[in-house]
N, C-alpha and C. Protein backbone atom coordinates (compact mmCIF):
# COMPACT_ATOMS: atom_id res chain seq x y z
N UNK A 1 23.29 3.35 -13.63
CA UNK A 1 21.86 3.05 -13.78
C UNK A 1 21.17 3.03 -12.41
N UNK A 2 21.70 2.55 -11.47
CA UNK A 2 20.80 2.34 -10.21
C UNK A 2 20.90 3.88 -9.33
N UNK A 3 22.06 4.42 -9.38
CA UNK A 3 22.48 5.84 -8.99
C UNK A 3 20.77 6.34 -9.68
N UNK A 4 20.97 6.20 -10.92
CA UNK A 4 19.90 6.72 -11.69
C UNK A 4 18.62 6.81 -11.00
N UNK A 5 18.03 5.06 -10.95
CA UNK A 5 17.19 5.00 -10.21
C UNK A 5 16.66 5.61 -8.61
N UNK A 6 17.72 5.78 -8.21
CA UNK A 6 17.08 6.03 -6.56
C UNK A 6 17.34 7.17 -6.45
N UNK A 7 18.16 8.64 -7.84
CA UNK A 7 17.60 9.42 -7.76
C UNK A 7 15.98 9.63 -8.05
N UNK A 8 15.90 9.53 -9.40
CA UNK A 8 14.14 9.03 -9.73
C UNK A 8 13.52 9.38 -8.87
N UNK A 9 13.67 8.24 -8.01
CA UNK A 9 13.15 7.46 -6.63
C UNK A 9 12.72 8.52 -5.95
N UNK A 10 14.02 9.47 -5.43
CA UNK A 10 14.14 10.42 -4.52
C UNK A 10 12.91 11.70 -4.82
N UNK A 11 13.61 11.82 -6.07
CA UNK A 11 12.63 13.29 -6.50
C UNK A 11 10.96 12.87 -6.53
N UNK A 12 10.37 11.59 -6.45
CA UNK A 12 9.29 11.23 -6.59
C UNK A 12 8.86 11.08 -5.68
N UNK A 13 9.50 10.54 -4.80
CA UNK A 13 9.03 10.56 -3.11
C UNK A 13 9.26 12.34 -2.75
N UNK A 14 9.56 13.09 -2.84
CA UNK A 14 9.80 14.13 -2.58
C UNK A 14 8.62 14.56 -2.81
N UNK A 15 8.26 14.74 -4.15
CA UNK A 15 7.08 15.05 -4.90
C UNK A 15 5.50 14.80 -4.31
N UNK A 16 5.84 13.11 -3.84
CA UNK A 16 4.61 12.58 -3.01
C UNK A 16 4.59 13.10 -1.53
N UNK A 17 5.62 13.64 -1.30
CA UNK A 17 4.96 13.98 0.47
C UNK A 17 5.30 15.37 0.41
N UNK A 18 5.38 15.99 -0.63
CA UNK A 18 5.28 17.89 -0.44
C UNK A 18 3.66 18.03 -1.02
N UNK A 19 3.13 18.79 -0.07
CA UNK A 19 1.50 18.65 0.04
C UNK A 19 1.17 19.79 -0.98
N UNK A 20 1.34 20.63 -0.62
CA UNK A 20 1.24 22.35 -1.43
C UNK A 20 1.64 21.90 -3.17
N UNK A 21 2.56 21.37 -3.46
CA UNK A 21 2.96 20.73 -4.62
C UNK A 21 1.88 19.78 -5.36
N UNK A 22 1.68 19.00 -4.66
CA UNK A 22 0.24 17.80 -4.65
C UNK A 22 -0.89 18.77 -5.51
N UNK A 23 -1.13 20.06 -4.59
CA UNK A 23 -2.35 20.67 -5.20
C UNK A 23 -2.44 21.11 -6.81
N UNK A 24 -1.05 20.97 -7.04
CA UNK A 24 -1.27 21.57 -8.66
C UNK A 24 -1.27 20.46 -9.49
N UNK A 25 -0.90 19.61 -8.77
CA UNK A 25 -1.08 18.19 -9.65
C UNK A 25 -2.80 17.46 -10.15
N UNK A 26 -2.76 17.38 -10.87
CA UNK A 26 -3.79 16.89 -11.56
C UNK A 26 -4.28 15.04 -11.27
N UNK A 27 -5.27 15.07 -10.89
CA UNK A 27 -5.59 13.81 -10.14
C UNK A 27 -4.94 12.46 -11.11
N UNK A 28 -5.44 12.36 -12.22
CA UNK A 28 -4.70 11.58 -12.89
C UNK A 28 -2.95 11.39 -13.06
N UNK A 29 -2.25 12.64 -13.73
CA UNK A 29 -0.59 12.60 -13.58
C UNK A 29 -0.32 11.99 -11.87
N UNK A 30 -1.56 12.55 -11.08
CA UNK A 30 -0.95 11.69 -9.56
C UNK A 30 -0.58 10.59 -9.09
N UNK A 31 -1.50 9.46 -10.20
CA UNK A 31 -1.80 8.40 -9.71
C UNK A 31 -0.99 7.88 -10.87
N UNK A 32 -0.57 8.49 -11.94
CA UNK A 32 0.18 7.75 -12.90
C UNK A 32 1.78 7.50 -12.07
N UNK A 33 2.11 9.06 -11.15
CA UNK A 33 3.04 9.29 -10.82
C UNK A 33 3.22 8.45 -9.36
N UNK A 34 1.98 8.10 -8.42
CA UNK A 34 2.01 7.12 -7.87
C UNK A 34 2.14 5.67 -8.29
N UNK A 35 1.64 5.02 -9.05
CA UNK A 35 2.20 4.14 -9.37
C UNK A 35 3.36 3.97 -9.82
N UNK A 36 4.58 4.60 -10.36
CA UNK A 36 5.63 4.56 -10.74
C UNK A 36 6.48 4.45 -9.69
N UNK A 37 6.21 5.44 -8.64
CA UNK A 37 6.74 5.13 -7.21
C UNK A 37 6.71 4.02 -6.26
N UNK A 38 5.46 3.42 -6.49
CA UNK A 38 5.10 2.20 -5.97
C UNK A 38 6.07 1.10 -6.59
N UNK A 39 6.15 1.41 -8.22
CA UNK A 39 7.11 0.15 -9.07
C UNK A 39 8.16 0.48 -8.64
N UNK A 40 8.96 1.64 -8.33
CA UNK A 40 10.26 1.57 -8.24
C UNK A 40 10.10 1.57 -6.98
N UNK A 41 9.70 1.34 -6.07
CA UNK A 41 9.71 0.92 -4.52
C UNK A 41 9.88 -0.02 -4.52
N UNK A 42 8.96 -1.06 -5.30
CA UNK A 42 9.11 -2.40 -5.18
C UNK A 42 10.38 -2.99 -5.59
N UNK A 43 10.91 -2.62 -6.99
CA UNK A 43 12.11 -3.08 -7.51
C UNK A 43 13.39 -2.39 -6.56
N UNK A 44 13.09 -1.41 -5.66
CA UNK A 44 14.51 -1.35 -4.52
C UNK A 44 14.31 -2.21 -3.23
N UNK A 45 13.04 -2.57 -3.11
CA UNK A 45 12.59 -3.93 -1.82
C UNK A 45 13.62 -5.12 -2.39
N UNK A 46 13.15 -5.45 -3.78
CA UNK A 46 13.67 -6.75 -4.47
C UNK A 46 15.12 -6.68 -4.12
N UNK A 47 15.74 -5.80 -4.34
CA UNK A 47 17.12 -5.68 -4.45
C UNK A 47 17.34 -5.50 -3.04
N UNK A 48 17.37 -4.96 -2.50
CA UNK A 48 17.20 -5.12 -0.83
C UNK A 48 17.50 -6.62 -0.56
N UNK A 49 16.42 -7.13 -0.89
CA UNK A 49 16.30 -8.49 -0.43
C UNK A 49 17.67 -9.50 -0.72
N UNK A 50 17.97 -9.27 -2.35
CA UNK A 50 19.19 -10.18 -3.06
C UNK A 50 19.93 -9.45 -2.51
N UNK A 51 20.35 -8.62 -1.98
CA UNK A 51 21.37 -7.97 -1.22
C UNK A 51 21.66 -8.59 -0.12
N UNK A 52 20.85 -8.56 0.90
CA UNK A 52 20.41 -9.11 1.99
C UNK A 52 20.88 -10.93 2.00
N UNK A 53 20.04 -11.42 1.07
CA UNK A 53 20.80 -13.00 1.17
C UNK A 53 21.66 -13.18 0.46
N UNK A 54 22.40 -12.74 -0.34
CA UNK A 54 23.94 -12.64 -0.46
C UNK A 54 24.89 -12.81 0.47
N UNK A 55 24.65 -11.58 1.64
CA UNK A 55 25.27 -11.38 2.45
C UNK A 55 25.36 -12.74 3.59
N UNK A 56 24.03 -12.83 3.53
CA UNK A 56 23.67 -14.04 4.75
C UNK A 56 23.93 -15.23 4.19
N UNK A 57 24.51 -15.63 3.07
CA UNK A 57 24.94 -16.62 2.39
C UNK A 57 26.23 -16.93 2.19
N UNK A 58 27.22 -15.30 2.38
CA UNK A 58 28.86 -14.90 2.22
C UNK A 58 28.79 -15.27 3.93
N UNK A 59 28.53 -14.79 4.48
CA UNK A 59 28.20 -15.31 6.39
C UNK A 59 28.40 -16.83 6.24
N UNK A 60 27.30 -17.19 6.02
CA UNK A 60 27.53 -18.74 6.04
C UNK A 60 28.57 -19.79 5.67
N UNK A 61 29.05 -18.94 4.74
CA UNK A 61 30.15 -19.51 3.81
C UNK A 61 31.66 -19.72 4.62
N UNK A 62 31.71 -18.09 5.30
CA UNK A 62 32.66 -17.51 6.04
C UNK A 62 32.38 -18.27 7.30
N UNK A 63 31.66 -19.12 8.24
CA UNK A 63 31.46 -19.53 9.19
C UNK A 63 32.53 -21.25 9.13
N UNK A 64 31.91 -21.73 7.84
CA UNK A 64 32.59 -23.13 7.49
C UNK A 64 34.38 -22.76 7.37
């Protein structure tokens, strides 16, 4: 599932910064397709994050 996702991810960011591509896109599918990128940006920040203090929490643990 997450493999899943950050392909998604990939091909959508791809999508958003190939310019020539952009032009055939239709202003609306853009912004539908921007926001989707924006959500799954956010939900790989989130996970980032619980990733992140996991780690700094297995650290802490490992210090005692």
């Amino acid at each position: 599932m997450n493999g899943k996702i950050k392909s998604l991810f990939n091909v959508e960011f791809e999508r958003l910064t190939d310019g020539p591509l952009l032009a055939y896109v239709t202003p609306g599918r853009f912004a539908l397709r921007r926001k989707r990128a924006m959500w799954v940006a956010r939900a790989m920040a989130v996970a980032r994050r619980k990733e992140l203090r996991r780690r700094i929490k297995e650290q802490r643990h490992g210090n005692h």
